[in-house]
N, C-alpha and C. Protein backbone atom coordinates (compact mmCIF):
# COMPACT_ATOMS: atom_id res chain seq x y z
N UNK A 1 -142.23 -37.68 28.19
CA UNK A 1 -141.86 -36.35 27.78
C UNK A 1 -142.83 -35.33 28.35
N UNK A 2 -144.11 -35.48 28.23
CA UNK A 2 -144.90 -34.78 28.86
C UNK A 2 -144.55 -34.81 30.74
N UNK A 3 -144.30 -35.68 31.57
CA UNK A 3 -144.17 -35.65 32.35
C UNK A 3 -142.93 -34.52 33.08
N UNK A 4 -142.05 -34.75 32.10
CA UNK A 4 -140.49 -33.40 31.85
C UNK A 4 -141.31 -31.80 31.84
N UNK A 5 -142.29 -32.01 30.91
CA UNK A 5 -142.33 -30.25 30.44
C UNK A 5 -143.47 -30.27 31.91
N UNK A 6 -144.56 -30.92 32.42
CA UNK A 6 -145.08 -30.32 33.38
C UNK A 6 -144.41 -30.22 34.51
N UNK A 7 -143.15 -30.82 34.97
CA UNK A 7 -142.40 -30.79 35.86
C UNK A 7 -141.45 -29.40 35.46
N UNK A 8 -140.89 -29.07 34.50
CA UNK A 8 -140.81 -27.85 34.18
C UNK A 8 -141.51 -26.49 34.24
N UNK A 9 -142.40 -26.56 34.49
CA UNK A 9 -143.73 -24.82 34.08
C UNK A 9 -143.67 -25.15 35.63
N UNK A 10 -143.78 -26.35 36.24
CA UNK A 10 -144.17 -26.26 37.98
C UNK A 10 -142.91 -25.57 38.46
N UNK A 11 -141.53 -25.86 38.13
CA UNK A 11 -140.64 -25.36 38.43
C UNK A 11 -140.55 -24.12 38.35
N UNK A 12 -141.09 -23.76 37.09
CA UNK A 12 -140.93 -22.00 36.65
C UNK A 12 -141.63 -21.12 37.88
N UNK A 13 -142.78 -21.72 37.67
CA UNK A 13 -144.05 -21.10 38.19
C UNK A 13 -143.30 -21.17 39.84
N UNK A 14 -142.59 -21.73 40.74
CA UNK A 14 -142.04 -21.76 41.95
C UNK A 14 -140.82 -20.99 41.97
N UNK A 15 -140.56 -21.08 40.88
CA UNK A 15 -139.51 -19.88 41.28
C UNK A 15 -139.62 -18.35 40.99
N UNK A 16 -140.36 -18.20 39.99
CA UNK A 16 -141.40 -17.03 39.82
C UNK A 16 -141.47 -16.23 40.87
N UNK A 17 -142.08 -16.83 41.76
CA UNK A 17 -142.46 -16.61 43.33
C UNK A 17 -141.31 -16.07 44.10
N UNK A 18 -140.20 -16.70 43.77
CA UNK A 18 -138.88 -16.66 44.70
C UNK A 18 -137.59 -15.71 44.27
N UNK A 19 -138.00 -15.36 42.57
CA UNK A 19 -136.65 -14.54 42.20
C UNK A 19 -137.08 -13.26 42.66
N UNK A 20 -136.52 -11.92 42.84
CA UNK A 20 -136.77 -10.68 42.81
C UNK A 20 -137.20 -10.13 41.55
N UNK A 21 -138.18 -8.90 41.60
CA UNK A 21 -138.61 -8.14 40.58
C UNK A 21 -137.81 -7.56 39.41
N UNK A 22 -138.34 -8.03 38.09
CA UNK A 22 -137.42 -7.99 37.71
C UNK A 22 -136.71 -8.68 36.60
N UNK A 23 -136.63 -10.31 37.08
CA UNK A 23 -136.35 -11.15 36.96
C UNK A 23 -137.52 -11.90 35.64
N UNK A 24 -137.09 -12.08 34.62
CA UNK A 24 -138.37 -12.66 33.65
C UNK A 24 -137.80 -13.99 33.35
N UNK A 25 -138.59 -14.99 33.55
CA UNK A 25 -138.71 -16.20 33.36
C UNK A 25 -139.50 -16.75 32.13
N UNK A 26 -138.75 -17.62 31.00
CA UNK A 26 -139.30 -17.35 29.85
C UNK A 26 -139.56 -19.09 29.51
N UNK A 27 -140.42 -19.69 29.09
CA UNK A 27 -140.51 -21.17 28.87
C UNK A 27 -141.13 -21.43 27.31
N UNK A 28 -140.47 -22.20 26.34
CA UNK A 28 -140.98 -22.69 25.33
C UNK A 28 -140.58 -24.03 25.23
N UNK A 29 -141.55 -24.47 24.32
CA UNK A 29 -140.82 -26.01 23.79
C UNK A 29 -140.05 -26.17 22.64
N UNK A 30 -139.16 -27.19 22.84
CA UNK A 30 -138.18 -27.08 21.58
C UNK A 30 -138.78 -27.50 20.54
N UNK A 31 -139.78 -28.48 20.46
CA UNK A 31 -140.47 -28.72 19.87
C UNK A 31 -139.43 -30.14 19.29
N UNK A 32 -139.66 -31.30 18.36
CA UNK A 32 -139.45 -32.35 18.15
C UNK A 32 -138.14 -32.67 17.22
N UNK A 33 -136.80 -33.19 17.44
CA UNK A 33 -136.28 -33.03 16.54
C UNK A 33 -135.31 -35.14 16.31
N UNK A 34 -135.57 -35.10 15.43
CA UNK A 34 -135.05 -36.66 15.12
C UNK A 34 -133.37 -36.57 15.05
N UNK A 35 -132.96 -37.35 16.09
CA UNK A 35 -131.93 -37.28 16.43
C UNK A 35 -131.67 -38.92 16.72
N UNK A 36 -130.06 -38.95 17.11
CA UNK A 36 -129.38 -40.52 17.66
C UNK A 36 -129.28 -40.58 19.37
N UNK A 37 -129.98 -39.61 20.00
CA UNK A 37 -129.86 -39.52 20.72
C UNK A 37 -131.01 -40.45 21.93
N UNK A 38 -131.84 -40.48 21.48
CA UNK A 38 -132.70 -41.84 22.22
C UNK A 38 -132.12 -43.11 22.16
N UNK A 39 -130.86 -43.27 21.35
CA UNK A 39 -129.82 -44.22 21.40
C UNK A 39 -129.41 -44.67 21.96
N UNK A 40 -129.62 -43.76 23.38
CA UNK A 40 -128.84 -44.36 24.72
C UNK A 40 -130.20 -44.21 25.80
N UNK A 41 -131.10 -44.13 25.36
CA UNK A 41 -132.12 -44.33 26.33
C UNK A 41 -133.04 -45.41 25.86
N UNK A 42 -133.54 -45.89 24.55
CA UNK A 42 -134.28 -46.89 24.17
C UNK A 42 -133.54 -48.26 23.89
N UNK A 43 -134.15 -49.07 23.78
CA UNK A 43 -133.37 -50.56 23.05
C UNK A 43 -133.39 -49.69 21.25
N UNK A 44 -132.23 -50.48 21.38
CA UNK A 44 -131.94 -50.23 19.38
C UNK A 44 -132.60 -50.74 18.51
N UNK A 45 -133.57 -51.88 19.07
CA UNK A 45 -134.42 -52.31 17.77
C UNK A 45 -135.76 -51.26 17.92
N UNK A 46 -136.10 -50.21 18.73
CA UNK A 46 -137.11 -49.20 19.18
C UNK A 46 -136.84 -47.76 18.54
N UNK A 47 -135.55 -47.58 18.34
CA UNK A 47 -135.27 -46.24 17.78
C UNK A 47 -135.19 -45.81 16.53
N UNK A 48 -135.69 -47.28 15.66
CA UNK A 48 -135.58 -46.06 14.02
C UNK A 48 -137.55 -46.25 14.34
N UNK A 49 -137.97 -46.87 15.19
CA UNK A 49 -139.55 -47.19 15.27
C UNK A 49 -140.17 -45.58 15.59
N UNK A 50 -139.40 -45.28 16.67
CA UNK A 50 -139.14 -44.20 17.13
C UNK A 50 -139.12 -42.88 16.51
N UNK A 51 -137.86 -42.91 15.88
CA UNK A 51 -137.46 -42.31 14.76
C UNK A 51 -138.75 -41.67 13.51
N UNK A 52 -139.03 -42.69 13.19
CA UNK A 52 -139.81 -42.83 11.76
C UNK A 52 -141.49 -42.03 12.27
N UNK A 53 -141.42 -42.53 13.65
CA UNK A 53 -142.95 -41.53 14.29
C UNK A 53 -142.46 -40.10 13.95
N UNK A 54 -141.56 -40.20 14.54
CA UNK A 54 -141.58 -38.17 15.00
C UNK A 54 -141.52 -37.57 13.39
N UNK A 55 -140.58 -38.77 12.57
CA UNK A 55 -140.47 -37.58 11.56
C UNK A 55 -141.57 -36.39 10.75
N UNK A 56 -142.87 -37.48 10.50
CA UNK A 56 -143.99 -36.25 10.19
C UNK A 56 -143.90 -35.13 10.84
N UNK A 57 -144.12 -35.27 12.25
CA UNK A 57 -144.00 -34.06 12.90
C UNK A 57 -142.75 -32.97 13.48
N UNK A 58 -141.70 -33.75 12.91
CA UNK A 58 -140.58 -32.91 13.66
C UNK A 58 -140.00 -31.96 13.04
N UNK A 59 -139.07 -30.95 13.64
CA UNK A 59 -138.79 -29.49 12.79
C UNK A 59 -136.99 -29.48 12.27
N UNK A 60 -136.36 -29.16 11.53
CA UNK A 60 -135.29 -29.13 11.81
C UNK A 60 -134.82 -28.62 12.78
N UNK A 61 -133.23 -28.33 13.31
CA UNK A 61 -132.36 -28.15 13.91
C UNK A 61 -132.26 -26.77 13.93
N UNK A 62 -132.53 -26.10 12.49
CA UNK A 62 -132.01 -24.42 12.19
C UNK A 62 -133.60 -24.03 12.27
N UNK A 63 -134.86 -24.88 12.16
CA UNK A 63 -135.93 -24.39 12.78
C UNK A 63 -136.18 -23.85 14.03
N UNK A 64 -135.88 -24.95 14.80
CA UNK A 64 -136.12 -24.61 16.11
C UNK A 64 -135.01 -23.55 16.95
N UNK A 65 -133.92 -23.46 16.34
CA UNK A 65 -133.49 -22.37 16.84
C UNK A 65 -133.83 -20.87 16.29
N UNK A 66 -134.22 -20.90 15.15
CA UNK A 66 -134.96 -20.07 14.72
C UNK A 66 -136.26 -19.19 15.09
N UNK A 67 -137.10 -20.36 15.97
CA UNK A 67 -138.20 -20.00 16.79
C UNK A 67 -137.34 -19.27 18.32
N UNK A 68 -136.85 -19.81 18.74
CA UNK A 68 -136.28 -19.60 19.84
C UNK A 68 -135.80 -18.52 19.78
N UNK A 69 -134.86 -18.13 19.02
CA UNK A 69 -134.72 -16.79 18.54
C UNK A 69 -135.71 -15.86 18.23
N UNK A 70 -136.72 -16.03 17.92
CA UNK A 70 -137.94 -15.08 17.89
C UNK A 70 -138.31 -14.91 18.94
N UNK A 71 -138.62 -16.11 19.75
CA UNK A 71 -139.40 -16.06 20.81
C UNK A 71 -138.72 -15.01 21.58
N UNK A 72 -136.83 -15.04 21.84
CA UNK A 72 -136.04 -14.60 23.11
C UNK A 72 -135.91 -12.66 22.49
N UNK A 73 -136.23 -12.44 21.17
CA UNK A 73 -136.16 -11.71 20.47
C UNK A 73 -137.18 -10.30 20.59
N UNK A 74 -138.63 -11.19 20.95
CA UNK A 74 -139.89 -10.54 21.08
C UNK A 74 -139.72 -9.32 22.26
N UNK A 75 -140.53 -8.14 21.35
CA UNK A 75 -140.85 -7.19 21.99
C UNK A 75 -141.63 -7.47 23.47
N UNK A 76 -143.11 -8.47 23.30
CA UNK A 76 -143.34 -8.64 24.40
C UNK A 76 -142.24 -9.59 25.49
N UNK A 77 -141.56 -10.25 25.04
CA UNK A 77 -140.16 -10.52 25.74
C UNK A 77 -139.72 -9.82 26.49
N UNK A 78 -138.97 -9.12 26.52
CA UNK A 78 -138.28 -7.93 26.84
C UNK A 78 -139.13 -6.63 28.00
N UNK A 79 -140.55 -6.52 27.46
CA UNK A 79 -141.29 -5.89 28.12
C UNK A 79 -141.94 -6.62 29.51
N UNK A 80 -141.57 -8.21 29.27
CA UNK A 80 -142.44 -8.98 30.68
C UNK A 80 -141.69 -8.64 31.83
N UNK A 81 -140.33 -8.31 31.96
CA UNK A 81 -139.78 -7.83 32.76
C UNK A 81 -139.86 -6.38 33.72
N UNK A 82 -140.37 -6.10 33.18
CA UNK A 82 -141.19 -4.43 33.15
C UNK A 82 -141.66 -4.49 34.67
């Protein structure tokens, strides 16, 4: 997963370079959410193992869009484009 988000910011950061002025490029993390969806990427005896890690740390569903919404929301948002 870490390997995804630094391959991501490298992406940003290259195209940064390449869009016209103007153009604001915005990156957050969704941050962790326990889902069935490693279902089809792990073996099934790995995913409630899986599962049961993230839950301490993970946010709901109406959380994280909630942040995201702040984030896309923000005054300094809006102004990076400037």
């Amino acid at each position: 997963m870490l390997t995804a988000a630094v391959a991501h910011d490298v992406w940003l950061m290259g195209m940064g370079g390449r869009l016209p002025d103007g153009v604001t490029l915005l990156s957050t993390f969704p941050g962790l959410l326990v889902s069935d969806l490693m279902a089809s990427t792990f073996p099934s005896w790995l995913v409630p193992l899986l599962q049961g890690a993230m839950a301490p740390l993970a946010d709901s569903a109406e959380t994280m869009g909630a942040n995201h919404a702040a984030v896309l929301a923000a005054a300094t948002s809006r102004r990076a484009g400037r």
